[in-house]
Each structure stands twice: as C-alpha cells, then as structure tokens.
C-alpha atoms as a PDB file:
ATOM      1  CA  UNK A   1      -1.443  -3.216   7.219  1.00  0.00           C
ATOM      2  CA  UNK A   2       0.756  -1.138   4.732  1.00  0.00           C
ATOM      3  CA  UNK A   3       4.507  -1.636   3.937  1.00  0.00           C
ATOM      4  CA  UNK A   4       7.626   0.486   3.928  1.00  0.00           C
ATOM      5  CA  UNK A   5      10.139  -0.328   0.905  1.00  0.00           C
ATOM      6  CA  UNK A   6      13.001  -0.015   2.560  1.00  0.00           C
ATOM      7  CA  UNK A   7      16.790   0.733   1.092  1.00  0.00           C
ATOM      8  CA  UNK A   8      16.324  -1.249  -2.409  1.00  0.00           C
ATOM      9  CA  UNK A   9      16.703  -0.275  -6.032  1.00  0.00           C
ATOM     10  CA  UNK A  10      14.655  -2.195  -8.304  1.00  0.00           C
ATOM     11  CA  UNK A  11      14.572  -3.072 -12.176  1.00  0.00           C
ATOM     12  CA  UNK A  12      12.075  -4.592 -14.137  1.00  0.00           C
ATOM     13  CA  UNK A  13      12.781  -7.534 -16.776  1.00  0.00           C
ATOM     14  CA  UNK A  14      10.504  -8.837 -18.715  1.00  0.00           C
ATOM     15  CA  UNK A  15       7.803  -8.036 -16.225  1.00  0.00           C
ATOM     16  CA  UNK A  16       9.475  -9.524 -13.136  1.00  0.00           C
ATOM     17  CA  UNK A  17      10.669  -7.551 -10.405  1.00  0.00           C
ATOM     18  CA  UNK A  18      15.471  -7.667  -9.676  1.00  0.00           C
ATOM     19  CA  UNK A  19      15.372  -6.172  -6.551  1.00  0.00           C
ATOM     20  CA  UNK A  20      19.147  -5.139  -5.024  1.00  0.00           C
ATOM     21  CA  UNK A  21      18.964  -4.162  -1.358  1.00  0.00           C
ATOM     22  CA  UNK A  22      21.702  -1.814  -0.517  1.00  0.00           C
ATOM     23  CA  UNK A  23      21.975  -2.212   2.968  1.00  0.00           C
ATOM     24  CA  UNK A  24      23.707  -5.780   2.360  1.00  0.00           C
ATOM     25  CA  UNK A  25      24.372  -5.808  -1.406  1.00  0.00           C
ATOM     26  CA  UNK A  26      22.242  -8.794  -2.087  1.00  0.00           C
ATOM     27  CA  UNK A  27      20.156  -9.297  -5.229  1.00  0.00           C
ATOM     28  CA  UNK A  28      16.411 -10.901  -5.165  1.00  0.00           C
ATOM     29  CA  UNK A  29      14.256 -11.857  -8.458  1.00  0.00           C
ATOM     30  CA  UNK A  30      10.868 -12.085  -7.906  1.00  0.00           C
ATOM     31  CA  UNK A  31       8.183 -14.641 -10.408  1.00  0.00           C
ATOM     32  CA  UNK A  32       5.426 -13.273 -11.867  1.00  0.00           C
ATOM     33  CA  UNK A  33       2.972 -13.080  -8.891  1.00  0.00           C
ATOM     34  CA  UNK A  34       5.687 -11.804  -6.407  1.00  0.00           C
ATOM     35  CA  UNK A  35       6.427  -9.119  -8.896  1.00  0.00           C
ATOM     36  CA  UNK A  36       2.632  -8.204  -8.679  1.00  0.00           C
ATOM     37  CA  UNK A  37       2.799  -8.010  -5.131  1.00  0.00           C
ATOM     38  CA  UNK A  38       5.863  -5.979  -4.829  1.00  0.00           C
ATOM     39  CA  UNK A  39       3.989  -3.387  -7.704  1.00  0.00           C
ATOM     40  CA  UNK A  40       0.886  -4.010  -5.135  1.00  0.00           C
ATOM     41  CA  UNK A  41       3.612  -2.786  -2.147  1.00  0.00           C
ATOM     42  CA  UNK A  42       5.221   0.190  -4.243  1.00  0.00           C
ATOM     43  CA  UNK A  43       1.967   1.901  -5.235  1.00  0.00           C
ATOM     44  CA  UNK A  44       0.535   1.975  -1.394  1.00  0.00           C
ATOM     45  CA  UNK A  45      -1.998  -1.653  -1.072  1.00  0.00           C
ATOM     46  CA  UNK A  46      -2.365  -2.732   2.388  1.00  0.00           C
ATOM     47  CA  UNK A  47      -2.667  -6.814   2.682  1.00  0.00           C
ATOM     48  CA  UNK A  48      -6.134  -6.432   2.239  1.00  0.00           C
ATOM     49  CA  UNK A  49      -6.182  -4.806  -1.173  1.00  0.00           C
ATOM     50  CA  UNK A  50      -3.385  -7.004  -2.129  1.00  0.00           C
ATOM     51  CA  UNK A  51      -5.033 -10.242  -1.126  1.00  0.00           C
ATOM     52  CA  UNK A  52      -8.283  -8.971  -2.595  1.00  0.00           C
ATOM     53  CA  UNK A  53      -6.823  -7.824  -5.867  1.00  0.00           C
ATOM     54  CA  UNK A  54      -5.166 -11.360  -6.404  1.00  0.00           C
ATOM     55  CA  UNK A  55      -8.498 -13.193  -4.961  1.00  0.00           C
ATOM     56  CA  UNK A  56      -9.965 -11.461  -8.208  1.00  0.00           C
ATOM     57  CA  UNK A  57      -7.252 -12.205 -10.828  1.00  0.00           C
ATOM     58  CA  UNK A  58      -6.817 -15.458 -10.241  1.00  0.00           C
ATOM     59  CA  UNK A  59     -10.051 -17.193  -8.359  1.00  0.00           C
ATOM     60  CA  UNK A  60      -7.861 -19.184  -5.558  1.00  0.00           C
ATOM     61  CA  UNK A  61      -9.682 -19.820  -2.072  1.00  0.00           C
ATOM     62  CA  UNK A  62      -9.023 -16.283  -0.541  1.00  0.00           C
ATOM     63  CA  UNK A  63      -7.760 -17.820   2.885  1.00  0.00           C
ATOM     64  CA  UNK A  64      -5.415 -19.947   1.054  1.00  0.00           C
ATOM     65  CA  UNK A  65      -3.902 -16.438  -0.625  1.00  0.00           C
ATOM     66  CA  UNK A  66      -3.807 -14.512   2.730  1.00  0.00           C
ATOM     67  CA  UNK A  67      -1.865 -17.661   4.114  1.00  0.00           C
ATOM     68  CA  UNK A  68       0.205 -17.466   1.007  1.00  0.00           C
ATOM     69  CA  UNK A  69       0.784 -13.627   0.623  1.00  0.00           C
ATOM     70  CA  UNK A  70       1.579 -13.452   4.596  1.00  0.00           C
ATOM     71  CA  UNK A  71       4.373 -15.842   3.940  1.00  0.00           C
ATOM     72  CA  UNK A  72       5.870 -13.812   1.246  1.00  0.00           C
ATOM     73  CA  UNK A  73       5.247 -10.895   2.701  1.00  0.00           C
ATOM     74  CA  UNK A  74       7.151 -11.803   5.796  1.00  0.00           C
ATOM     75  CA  UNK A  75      10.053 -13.447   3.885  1.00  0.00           C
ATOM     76  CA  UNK A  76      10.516  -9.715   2.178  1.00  0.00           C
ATOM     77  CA  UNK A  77      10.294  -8.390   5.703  1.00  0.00           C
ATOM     78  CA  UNK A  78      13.312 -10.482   7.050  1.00  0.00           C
ATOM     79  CA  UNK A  79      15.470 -10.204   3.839  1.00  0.00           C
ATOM     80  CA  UNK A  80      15.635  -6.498   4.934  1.00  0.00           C
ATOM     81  CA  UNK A  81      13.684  -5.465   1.826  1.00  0.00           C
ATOM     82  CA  UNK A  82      10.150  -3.985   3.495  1.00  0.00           C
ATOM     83  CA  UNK A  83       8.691  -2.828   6.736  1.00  0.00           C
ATOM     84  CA  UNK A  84       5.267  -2.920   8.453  1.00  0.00           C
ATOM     85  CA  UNK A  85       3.944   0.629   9.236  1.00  0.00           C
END
C-alpha cells in the first residue's frame, strides 16, 4: 500500500512534523516517530517499507509495529490528511 498526501502544508520544528490541512484549517503535530512516518509517507514508502524501516531502527516485535503503524496510519487517513492509492 502507498499513500496520497492530500491538501496539507507542513513545517518542520525541531525535527517534528506541524502539519495544517487546508481543506478544514486544522493544525496536527506529530512526535518523533509519527514525524518519521509522515517523512516515510512524503518520500513514496508503502506500509511495508515503513514498518520494515522502523522494525530496524528500533528492534520492537514487527507485528506489534504493523498493528501500531496501521493505527496511525488510519487516524491520518480520517483527519483528511492522506489517502490510500
């Protein structure tokens, strides 16, 4: 699976992710590890790459970070901030 940002202007500070989504005028900040996975999103991962990039960084039980990533990832989806393509 690969993801669509949709209509949102982002800013970086100090390494986490402001995201503003235009189509409703709300701002998001992301932590550390969603700002990863939004850089993961931007530069063209699909879920696999993302969960297998994270798997390596930080050692969890890969299940556990699919679970964990799906979650976010869907969360993003229904705040209107990216799309499944």
């Amino acid at each position: 699976m690969k993801y669509r940002i949709l209509n949102v202007k982002a800013t970086i500070d100090n390494d986490e992710y402001i995201l503003l989504n235009m189509a409703n005028g709300k701002f998001y900040g992301l932590d550390n590890v969603g700002s990863e996975i939004w850089k993961m999103i931007e530069d063209g991962n699909e879920f696999n790459q993302i969960v297998d990039n994270l798997h390596e960084k930080y050692g969890e039980d890969k299940e556990r970070i699919n679970e964990d990533i799906k979650k976010y990832i869907d969360k993003l989806t229904k705040s209107g901030l990216v799309r499944q393509y």
